[in-house]
C-alpha atoms as a PDB file:
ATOM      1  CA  UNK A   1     225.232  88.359 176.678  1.00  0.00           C
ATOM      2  CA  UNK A   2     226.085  84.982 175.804  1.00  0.00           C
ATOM      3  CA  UNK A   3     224.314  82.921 172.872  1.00  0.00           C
ATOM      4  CA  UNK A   4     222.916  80.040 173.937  1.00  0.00           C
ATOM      5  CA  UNK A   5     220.922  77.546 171.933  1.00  0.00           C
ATOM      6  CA  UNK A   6     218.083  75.586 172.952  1.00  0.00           C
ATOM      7  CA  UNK A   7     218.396  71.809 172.098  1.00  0.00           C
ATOM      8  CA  UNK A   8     215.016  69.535 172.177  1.00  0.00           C
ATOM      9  CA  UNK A   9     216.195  65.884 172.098  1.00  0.00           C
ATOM     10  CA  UNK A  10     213.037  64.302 169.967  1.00  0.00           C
ATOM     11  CA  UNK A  11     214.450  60.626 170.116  1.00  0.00           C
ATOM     12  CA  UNK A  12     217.199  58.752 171.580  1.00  0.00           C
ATOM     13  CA  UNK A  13     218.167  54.952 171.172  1.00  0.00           C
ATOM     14  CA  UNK A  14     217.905  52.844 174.019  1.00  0.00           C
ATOM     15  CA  UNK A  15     220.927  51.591 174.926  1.00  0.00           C
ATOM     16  CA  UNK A  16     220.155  47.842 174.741  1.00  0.00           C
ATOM     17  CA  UNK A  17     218.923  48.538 171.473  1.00  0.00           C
ATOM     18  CA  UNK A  18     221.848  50.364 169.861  1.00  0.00           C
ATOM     19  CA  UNK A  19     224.119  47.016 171.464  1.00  0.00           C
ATOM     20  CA  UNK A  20     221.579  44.798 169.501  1.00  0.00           C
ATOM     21  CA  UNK A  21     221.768  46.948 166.525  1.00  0.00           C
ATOM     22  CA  UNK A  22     225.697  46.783 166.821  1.00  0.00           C
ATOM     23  CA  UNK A  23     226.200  42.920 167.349  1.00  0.00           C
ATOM     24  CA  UNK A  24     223.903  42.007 164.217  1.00  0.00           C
ATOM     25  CA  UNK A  25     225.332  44.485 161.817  1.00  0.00           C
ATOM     26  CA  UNK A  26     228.697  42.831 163.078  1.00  0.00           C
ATOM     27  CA  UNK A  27     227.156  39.523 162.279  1.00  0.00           C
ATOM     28  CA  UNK A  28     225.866  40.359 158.569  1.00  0.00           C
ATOM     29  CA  UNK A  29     229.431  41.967 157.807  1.00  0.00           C
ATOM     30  CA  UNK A  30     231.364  38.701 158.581  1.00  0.00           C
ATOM     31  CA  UNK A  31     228.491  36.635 156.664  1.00  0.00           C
ATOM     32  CA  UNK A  32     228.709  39.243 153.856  1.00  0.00           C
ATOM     33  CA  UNK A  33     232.356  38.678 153.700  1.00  0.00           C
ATOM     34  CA  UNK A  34     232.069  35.452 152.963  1.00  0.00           C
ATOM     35  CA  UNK A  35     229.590  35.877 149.871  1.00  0.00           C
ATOM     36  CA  UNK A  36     231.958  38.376 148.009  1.00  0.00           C
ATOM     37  CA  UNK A  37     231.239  37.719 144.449  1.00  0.00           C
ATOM     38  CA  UNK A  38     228.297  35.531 144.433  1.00  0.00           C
ATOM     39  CA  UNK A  39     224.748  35.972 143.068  1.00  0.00           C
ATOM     40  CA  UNK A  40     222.304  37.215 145.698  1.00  0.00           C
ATOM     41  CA  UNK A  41     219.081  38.003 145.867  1.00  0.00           C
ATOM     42  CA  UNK A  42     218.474  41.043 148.949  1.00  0.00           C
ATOM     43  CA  UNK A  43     214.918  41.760 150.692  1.00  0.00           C
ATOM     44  CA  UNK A  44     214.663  45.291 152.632  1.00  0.00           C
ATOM     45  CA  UNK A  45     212.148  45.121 155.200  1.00  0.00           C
ATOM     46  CA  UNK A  46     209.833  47.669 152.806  1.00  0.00           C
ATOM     47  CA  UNK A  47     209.858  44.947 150.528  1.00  0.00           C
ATOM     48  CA  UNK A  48     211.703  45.765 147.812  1.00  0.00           C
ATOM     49  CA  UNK A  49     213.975  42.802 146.084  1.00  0.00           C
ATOM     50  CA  UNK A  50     217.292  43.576 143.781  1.00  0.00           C
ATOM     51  CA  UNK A  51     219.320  40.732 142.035  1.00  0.00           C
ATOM     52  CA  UNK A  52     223.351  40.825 141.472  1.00  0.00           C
ATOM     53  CA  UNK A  53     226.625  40.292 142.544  1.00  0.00           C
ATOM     54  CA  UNK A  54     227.721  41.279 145.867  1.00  0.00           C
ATOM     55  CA  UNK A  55     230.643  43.011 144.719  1.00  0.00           C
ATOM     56  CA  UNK A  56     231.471  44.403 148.674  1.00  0.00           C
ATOM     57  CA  UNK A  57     230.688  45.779 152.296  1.00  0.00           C
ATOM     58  CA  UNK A  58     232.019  48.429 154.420  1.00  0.00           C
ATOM     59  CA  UNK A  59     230.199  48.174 157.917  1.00  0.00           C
ATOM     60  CA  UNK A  60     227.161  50.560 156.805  1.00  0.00           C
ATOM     61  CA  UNK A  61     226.215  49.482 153.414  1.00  0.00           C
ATOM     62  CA  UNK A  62     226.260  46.442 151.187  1.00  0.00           C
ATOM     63  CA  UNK A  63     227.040  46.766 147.449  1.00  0.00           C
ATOM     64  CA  UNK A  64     225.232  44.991 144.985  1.00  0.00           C
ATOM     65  CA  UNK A  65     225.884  45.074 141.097  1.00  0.00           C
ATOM     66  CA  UNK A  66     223.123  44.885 138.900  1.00  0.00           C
ATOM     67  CA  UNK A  67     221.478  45.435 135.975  1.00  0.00           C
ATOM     68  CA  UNK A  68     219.268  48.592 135.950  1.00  0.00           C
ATOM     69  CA  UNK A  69     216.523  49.855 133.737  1.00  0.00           C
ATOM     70  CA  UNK A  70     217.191  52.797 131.830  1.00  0.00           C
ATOM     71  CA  UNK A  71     214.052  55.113 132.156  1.00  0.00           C
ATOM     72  CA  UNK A  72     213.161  56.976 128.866  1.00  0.00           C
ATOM     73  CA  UNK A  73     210.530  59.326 128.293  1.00  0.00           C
ATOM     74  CA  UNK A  74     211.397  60.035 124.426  1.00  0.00           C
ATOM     75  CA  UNK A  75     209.476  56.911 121.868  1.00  0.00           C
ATOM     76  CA  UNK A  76     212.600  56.528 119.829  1.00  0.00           C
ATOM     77  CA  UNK A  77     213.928  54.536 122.987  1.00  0.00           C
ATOM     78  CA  UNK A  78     212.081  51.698 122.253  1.00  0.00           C
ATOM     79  CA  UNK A  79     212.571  48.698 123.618  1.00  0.00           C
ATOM     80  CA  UNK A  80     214.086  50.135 127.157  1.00  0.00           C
ATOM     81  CA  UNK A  81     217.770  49.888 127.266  1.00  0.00           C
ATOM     82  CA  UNK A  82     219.566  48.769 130.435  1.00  0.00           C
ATOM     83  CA  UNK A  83     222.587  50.300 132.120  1.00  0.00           C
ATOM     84  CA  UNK A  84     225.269  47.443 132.774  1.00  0.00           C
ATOM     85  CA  UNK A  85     227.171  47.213 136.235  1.00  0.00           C
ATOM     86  CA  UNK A  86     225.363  49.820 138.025  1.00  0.00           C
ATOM     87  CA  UNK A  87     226.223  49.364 141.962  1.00  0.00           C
ATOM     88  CA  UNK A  88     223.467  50.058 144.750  1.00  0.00           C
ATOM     89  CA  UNK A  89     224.327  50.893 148.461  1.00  0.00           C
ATOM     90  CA  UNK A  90     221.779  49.343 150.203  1.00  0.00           C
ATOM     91  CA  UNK A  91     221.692  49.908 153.938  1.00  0.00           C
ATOM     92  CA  UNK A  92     222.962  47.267 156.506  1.00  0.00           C
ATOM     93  CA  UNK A  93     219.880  48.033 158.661  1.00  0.00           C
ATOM     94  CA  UNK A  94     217.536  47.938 155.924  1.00  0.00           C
ATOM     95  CA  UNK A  95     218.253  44.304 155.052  1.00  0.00           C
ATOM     96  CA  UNK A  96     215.567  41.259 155.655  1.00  0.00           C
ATOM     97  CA  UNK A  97     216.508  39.030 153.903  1.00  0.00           C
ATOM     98  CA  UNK A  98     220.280  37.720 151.550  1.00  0.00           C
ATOM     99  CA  UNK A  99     219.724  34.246 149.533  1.00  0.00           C
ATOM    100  CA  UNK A 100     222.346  33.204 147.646  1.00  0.00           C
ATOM    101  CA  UNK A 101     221.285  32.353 143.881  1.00  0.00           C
ATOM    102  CA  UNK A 102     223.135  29.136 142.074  1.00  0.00           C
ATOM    103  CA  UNK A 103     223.258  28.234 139.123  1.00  0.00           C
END
């Protein structure tokens, strides 16, 4: 008796929307490419914000180095301290919003 497994697609991308998907992550890349380097400011669409350098971009994610917040439980920590160049992926897809921050 052969195995066989049962598959129960729950979702599937409509085509149109996967092309959109495709042509405006395409879009951001090239535009990202361009910013290398510079102060940003980045919106997700849940509305969170992050601040640094775009520091690179591979298709899927854009890299942003910032300054963190260490998060201390133990009172001799105090003030907070701050980890220095930490890099966050943040997801092409995720993105609302990229203003670039001058001096």
């Amino acid at each position: 008796m052969e195995n066989q497994v049962r598959q129960q697609v729950i979702y599937e991308a409509d085509p149109q929307y996967v092309q959109t998907l495709r042509t405006k992550k395409d879009k951001l890349g090239k535009a990202l490419e361009q910013c290398m380097h510079q102060k940003a400011r980045i919106q997700t669409i849940n509305g969170q914000t992050y601040e640094g350098t775009i520091s690179g971009t591979d298709g899927l994610f854009v890299y942003i180095r910032t300054i963190q917040p260490l998060t201390v439980t133990r009172a001799f920590f105090y003030p907070p301290y701050y980890y220095q160049n930490v890099i966050l992926p943040l997801v092409l897809f995720d993105l609302l919003a990229i203003t670039l921050l001058y001096p």
